[in-house]
C-alpha atoms as a PDB file:
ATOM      1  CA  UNK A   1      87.002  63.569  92.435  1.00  0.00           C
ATOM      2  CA  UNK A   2      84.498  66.363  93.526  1.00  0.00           C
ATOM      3  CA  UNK A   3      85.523  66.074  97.025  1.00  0.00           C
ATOM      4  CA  UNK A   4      89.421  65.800  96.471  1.00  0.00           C
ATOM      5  CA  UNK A   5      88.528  69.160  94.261  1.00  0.00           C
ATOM      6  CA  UNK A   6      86.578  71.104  96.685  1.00  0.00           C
ATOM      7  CA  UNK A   7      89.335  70.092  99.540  1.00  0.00           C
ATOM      8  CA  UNK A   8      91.609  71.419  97.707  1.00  0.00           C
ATOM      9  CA  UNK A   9      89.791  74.513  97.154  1.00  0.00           C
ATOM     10  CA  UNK A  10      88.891  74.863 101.137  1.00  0.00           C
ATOM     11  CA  UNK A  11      92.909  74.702 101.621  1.00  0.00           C
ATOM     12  CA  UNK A  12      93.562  76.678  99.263  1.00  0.00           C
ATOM     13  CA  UNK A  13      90.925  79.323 100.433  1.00  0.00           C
ATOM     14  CA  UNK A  14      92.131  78.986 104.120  1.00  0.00           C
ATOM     15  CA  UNK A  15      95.579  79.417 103.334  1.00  0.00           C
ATOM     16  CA  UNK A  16      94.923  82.983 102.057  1.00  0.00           C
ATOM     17  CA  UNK A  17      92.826  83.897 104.498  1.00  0.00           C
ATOM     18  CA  UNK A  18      95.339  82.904 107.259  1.00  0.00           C
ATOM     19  CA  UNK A  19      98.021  84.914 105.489  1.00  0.00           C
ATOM     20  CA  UNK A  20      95.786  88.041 105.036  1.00  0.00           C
ATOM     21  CA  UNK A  21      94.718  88.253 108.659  1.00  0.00           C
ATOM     22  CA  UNK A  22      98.317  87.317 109.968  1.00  0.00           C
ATOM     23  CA  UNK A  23      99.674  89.887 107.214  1.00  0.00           C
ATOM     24  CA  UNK A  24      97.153  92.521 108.820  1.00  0.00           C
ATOM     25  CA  UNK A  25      98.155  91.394 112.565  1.00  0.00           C
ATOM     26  CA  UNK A  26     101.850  91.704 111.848  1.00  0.00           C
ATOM     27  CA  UNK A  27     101.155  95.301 110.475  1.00  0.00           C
ATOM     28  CA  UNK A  28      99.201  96.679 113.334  1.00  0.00           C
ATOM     29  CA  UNK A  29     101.811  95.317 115.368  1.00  0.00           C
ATOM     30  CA  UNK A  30     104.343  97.043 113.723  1.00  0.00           C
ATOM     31  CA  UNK A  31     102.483 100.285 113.170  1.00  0.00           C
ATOM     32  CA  UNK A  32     100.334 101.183 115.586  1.00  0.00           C
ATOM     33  CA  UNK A  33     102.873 101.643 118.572  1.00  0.00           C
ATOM     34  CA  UNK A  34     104.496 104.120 115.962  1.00  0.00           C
ATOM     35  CA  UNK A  35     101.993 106.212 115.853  1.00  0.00           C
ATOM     36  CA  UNK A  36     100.994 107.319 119.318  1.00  0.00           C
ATOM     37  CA  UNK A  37      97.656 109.268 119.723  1.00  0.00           C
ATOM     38  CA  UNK A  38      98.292 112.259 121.634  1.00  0.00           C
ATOM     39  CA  UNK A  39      96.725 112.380 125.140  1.00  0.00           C
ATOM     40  CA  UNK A  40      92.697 113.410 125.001  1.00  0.00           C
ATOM     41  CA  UNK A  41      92.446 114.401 121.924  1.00  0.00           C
ATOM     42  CA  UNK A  42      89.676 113.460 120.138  1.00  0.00           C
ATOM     43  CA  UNK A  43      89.118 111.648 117.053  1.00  0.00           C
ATOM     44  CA  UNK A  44      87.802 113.760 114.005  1.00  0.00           C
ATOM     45  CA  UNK A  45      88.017 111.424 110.652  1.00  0.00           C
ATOM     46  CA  UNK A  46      89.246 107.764 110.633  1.00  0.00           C
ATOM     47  CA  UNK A  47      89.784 106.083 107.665  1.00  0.00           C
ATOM     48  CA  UNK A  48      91.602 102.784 106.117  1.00  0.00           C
ATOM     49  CA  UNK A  49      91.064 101.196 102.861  1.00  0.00           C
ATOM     50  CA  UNK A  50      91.295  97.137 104.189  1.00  0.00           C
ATOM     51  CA  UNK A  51      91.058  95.264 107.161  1.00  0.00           C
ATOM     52  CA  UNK A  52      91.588  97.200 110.392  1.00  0.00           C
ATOM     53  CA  UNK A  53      92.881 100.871 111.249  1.00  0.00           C
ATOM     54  CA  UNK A  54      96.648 100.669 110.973  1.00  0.00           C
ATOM     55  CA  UNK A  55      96.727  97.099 109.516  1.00  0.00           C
ATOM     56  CA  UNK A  56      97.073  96.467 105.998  1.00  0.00           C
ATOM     57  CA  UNK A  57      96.927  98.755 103.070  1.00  0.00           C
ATOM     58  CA  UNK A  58      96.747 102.908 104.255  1.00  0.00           C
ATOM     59  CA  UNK A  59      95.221 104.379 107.207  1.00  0.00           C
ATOM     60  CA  UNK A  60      94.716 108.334 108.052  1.00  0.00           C
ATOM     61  CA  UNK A  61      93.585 108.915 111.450  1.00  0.00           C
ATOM     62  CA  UNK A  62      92.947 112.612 112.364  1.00  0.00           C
ATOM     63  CA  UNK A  63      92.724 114.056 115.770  1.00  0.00           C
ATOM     64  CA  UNK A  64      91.898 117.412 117.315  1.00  0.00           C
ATOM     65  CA  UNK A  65      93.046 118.902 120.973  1.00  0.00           C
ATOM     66  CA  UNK A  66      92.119 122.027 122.222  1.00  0.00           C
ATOM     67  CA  UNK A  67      96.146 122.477 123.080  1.00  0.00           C
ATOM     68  CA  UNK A  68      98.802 124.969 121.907  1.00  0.00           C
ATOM     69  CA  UNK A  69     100.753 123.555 118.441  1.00  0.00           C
ATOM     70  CA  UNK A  70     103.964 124.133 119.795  1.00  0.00           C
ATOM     71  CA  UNK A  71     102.848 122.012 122.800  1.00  0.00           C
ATOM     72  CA  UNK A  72     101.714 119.170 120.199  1.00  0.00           C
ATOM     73  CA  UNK A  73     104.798 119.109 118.738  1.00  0.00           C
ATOM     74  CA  UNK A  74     106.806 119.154 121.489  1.00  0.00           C
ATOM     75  CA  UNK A  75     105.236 116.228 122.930  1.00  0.00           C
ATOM     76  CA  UNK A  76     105.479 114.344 119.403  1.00  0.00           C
ATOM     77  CA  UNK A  77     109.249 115.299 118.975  1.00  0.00           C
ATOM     78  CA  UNK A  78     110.235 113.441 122.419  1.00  0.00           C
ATOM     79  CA  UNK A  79     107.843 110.861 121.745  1.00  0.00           C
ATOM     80  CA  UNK A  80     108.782 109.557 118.525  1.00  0.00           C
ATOM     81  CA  UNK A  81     112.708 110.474 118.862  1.00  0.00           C
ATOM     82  CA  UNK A  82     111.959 107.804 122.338  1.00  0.00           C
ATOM     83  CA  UNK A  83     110.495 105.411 119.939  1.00  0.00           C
ATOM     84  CA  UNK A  84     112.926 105.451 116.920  1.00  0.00           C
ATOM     85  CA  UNK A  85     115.815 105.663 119.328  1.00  0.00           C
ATOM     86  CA  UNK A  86     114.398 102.610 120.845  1.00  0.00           C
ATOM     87  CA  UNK A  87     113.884 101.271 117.306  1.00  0.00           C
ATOM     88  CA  UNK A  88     117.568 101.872 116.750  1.00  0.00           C
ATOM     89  CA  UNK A  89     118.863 100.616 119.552  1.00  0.00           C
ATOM     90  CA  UNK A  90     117.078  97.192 119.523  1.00  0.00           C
ATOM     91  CA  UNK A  91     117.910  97.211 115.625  1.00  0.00           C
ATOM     92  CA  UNK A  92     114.313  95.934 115.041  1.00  0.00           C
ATOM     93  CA  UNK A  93     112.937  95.973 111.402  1.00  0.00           C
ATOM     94  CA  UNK A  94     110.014  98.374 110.418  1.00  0.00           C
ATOM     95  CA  UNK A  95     106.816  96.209 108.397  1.00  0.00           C
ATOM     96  CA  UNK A  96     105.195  99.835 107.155  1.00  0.00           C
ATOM     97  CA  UNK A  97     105.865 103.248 106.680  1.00  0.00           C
ATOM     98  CA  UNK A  98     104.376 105.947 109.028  1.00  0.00           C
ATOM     99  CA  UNK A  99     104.341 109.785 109.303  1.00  0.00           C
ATOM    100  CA  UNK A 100     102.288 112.701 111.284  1.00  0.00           C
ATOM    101  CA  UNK A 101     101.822 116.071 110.665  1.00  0.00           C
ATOM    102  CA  UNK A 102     101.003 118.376 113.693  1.00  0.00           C
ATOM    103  CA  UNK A 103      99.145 121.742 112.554  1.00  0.00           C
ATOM    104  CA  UNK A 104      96.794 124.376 113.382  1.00  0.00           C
ATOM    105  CA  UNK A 105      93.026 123.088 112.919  1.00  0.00           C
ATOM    106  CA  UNK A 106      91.053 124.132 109.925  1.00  0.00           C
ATOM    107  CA  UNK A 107      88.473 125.420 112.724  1.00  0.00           C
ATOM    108  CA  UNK A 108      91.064 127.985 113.851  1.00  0.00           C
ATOM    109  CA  UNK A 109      91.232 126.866 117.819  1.00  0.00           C
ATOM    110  CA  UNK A 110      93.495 124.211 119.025  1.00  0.00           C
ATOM    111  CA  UNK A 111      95.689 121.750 116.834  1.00  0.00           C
ATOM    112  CA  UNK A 112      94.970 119.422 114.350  1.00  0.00           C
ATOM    113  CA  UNK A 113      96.774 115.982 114.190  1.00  0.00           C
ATOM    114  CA  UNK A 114      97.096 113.398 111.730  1.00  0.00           C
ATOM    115  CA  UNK A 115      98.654 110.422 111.673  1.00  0.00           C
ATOM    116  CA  UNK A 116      99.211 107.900 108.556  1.00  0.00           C
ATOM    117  CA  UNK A 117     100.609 104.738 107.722  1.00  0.00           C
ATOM    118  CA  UNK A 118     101.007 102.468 104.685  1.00  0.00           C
ATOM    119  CA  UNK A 119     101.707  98.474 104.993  1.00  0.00           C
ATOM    120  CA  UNK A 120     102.275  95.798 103.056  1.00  0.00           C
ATOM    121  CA  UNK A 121     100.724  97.672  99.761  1.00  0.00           C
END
């Protein structure tokens, strides 16, 4: 009776483990093509709140470049209109919600960047 109890346990245990890392997978999937990083800019704060960057639960990740803010937007504006157009056009489902916001730093030089997404919380 001890073993039948602790093998159901184990199943049980694995089971939700399984699901939490596939749940994570399927989330960083979704997400992180949806949230380019802009070219060379470097990585200030990165924070999530579970698993992985981008994966389950919320993620900020905030960047720096030494580039113009209209140039950061710019490139932003044709890169995520290409990916939600493609998004549309292949009629593909979305697992988590994302959004950016493309600013002038807080040092006062260059352009500050950050990116966010929420999934599956």
């Amino acid at each position: 009776m001890v073993i039948g109890s602790a093998a159901v346990l184990l199943v049980m245990v694995l089971c939700v483990v399984v699901t939490t890392l596939a749940l994570d997978g399927t989330c960083l999937a979704d997400m992180e093509p949806r949230l380019p990083r802009y070219p060379n800019a470097t990585v200030v704060l990165e924070q999530h709140n579970f698993l992985t960057q981008f994966g389950m639960g919320e993620s900020v990740l905030m960047l720096h470049t030494d580039d113009e803010v209209a140039t950061v937007r710019d490139w932003y504006g044709r890169t995520m209109g290409a990916i939600y157009s493609d998004l549309q056009k292949e009629n593909v489902r979305t697992f988590g919600k994302t959004n950016y916001t493309v600013g002038q730093s807080e040092t006062g030089s260059g352009t500050q960047i950050i990116l966010y997404g929420r999934c599956g919380s």
